[in-house]
Every structure is written in structure tokens, then in C-alpha cells.
N, C-alpha and C. Protein backbone atom coordinates (compact mmCIF):
# COMPACT_ATOMS: atom_id res chain seq x y z
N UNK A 1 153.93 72.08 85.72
CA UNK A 1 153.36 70.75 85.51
C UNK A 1 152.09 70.57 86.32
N UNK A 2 151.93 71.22 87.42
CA UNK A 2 150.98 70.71 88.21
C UNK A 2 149.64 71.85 87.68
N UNK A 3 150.21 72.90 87.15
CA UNK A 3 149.30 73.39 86.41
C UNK A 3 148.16 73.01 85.33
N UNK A 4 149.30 71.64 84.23
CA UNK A 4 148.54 71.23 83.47
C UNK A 4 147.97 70.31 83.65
N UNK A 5 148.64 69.40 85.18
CA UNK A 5 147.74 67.85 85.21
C UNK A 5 146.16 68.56 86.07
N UNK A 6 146.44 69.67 86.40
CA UNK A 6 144.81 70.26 87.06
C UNK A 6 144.40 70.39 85.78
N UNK A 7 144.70 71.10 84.62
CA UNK A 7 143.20 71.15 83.23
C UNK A 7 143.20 69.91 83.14
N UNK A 8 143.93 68.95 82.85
CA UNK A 8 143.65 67.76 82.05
C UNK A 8 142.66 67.25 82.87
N UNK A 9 142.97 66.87 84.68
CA UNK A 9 141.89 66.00 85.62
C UNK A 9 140.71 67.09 85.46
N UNK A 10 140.81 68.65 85.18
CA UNK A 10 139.36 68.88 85.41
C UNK A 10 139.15 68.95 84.04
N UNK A 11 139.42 68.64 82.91
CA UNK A 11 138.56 68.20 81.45
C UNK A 11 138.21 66.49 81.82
N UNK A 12 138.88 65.97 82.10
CA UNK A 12 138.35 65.04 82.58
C UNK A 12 137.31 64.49 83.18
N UNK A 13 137.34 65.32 84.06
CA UNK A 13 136.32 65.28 85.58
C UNK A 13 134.81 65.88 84.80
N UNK A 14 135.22 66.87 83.87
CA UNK A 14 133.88 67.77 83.58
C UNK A 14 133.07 66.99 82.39
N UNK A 15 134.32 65.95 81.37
CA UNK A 15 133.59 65.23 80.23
C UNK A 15 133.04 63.91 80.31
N UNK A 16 133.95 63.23 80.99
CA UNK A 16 133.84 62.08 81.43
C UNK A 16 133.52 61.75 83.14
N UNK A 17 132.40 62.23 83.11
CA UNK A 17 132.33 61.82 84.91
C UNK A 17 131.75 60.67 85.16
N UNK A 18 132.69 60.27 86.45
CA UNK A 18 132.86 58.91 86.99
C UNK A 18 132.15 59.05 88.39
N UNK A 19 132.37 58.16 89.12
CA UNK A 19 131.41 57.91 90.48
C UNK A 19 132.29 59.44 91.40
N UNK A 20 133.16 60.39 90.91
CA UNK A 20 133.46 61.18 91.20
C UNK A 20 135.03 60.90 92.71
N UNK A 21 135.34 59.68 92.39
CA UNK A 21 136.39 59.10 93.29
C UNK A 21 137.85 59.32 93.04
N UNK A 22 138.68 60.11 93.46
CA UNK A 22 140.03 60.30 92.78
C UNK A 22 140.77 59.43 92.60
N UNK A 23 141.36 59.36 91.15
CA UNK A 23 142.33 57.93 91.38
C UNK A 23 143.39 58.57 90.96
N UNK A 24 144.82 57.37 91.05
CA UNK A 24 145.91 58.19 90.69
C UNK A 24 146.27 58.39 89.20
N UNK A 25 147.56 58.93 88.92
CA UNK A 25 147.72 59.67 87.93
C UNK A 25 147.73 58.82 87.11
N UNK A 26 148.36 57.84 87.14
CA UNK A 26 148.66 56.67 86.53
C UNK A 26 147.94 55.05 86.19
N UNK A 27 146.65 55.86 86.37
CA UNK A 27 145.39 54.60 86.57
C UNK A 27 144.80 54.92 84.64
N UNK A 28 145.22 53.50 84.18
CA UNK A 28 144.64 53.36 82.91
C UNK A 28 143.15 53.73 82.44
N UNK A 29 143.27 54.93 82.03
CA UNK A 29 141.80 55.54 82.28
C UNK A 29 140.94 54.60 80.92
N UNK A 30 141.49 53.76 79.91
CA UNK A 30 140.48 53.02 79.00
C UNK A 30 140.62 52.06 79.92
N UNK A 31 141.35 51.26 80.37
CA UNK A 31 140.70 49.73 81.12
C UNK A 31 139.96 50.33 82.15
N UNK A 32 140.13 51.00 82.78
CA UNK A 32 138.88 51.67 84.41
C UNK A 32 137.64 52.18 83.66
N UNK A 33 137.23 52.58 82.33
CA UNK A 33 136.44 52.71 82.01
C UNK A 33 136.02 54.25 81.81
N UNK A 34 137.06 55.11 82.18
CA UNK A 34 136.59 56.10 82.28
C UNK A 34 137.10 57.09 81.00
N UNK A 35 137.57 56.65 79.78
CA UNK A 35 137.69 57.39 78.43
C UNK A 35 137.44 56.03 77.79
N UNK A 36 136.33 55.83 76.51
CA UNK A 36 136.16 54.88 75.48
C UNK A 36 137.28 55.59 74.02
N UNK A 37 136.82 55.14 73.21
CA UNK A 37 137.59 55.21 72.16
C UNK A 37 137.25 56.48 71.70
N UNK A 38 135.54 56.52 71.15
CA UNK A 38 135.58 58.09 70.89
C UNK A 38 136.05 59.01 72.14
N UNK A 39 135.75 58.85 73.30
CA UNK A 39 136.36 59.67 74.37
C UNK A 39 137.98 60.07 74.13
N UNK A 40 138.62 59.89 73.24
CA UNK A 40 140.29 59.36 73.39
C UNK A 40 140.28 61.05 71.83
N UNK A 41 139.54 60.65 71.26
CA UNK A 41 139.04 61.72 69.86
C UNK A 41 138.87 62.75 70.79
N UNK A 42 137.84 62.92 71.70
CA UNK A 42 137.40 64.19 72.60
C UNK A 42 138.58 64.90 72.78
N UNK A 43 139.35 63.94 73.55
CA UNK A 43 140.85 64.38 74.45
C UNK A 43 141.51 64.54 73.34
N UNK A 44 141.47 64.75 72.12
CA UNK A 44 142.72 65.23 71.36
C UNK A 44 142.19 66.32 70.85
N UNK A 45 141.06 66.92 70.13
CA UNK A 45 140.72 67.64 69.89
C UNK A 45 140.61 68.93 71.30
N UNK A 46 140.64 68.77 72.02
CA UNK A 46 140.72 69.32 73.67
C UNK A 46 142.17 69.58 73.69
N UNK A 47 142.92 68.77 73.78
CA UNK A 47 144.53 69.17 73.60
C UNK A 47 144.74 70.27 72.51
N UNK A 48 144.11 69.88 71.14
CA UNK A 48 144.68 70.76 70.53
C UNK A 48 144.16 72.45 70.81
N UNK A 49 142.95 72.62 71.22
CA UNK A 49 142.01 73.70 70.95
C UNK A 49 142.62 74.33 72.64
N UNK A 50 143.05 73.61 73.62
CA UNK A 50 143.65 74.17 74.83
C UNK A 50 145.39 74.28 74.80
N UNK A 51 145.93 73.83 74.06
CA UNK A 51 147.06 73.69 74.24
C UNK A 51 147.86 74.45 73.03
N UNK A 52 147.28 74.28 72.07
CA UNK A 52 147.69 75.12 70.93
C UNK A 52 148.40 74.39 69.48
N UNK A 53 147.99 72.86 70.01
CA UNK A 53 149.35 72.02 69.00
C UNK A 53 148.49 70.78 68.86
N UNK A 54 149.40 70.49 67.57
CA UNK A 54 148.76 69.06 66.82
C UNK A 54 149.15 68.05 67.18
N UNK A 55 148.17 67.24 67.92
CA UNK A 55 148.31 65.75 68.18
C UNK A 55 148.30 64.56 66.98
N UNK A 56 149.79 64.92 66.48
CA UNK A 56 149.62 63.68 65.57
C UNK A 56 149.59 62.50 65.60
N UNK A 57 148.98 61.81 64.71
CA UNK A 57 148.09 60.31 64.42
C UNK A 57 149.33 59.51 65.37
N UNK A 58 150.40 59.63 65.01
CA UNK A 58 151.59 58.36 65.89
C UNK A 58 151.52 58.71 67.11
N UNK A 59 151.33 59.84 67.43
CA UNK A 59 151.13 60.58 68.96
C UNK A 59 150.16 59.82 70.02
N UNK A 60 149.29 59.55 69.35
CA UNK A 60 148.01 58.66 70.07
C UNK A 60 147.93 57.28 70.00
N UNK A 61 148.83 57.27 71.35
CA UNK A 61 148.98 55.75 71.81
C UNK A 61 149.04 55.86 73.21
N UNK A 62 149.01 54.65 74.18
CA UNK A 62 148.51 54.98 75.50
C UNK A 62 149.57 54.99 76.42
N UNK A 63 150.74 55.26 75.61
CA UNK A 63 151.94 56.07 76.85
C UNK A 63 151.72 57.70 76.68
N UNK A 64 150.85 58.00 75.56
CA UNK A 64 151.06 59.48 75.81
C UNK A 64 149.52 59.98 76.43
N UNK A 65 148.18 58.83 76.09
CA UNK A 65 147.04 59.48 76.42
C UNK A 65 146.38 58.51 77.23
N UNK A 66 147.02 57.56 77.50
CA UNK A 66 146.44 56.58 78.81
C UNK A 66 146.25 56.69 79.53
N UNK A 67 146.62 57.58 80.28
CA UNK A 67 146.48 57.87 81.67
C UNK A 67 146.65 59.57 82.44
N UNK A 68 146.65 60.10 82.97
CA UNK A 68 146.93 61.38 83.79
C UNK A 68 148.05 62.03 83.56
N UNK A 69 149.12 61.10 84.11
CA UNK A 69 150.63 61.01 84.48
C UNK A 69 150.81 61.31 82.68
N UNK A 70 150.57 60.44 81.91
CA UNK A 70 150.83 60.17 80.67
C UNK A 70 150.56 61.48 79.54
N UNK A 71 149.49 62.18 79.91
CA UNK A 71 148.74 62.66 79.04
C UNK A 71 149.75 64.34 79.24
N UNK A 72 149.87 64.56 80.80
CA UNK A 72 150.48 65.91 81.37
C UNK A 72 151.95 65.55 80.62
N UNK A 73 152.56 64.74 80.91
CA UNK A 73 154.16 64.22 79.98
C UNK A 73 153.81 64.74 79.05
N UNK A 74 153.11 64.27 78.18
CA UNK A 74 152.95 64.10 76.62
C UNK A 74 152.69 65.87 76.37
N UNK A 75 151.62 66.99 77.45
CA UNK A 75 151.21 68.03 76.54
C UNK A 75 152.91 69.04 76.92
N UNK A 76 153.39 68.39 77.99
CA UNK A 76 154.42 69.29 78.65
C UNK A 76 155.56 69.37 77.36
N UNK A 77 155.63 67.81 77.10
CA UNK A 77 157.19 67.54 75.82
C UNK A 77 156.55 68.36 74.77
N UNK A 78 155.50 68.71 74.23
CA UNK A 78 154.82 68.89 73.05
C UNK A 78 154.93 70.58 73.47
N UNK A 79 154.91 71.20 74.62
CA UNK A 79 154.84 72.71 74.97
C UNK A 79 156.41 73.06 74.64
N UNK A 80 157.06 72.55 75.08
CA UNK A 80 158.93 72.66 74.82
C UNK A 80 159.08 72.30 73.71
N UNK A 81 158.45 71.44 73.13
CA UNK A 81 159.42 71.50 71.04
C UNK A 81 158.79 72.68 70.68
N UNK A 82 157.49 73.26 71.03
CA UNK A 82 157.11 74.57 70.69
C UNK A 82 157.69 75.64 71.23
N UNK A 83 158.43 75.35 72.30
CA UNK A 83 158.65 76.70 73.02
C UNK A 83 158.35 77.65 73.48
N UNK A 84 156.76 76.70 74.06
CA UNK A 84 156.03 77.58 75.11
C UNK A 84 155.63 76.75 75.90
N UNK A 85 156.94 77.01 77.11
CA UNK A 85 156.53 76.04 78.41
C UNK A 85 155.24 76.70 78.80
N UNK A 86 154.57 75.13 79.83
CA UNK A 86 153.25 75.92 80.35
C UNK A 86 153.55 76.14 81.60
């Protein structure tokens, strides 16, 4: 796990850079400003092309891509129905 919340904060860090201040995992990255809507498109197409799997349309809502905490949950459950833990 701590493997994948490091790609996600450094796709993060590298697409969307912010005043460069760490926040926690669980900091609503659309209300803080730091993923807009197309940004939210970025991060799925990024999931799929790093992770190996399809982020489907019901999938993208902001318990699974809201936040840090949220996003590492979401690619971890999605690595185990595939059956390739990361």
C-alpha cells in the first residue's frame, strides 16, 4: 500500500503542482483546489495506463478519487478483483 500511495502523491505532485506543501491523505484534493474536473479525467486515464485496469464510469466518484487515502483504497480493491496485488 505504501507503495502505491507514493505513485499516486508523486503523479500528483508531478501533474498537478501546488505551493509544494504536504497535506494529508485525506485532504479533498477538488475543494483544496488541487485536481479540477478535467484533472479527475487525467487521474483516470493515469490509473488505467499505470495500473493496468478500467476505471469504470460508476467508479468515479469522490470516495474512490477524492482524495489520497481514497484513490490508493480504490487502485488497491481494483488490484485484488484482478489478482494482482501491488
Amino acid at each position: 500500500m505504501a507503495a502505491t500511495e507514493s505513485m499516486v502523491r508523486e503523479f500528483i505532485a508531478n501533474t498537478f503542482p501546488t505551493d509544494g506543501s504536504e497535506y494529508p491523505g485525506d485532504t479533498d484534493l477538488l475543494q483544496a483546489g488541487i485536481i479540477d474536473s478535467i484533472g479527475v479525467l487525467t487521474l483516470v486515464t493515469w490509473l488505467e495506463e499505470a495500473f493496468g485496469f478500467v476505471v469504470d464510469d460508476e467508479d468515479v466518484v469522490p470516495e474512490n478519487l477524492g482524495s489520497v487515502d481514497g484513490i490508493t483504497a480504490y487502485v488497491e480493491r481494483k488490484l485484488q478483483e484482478a489478482g494482482n496485488p501491488a
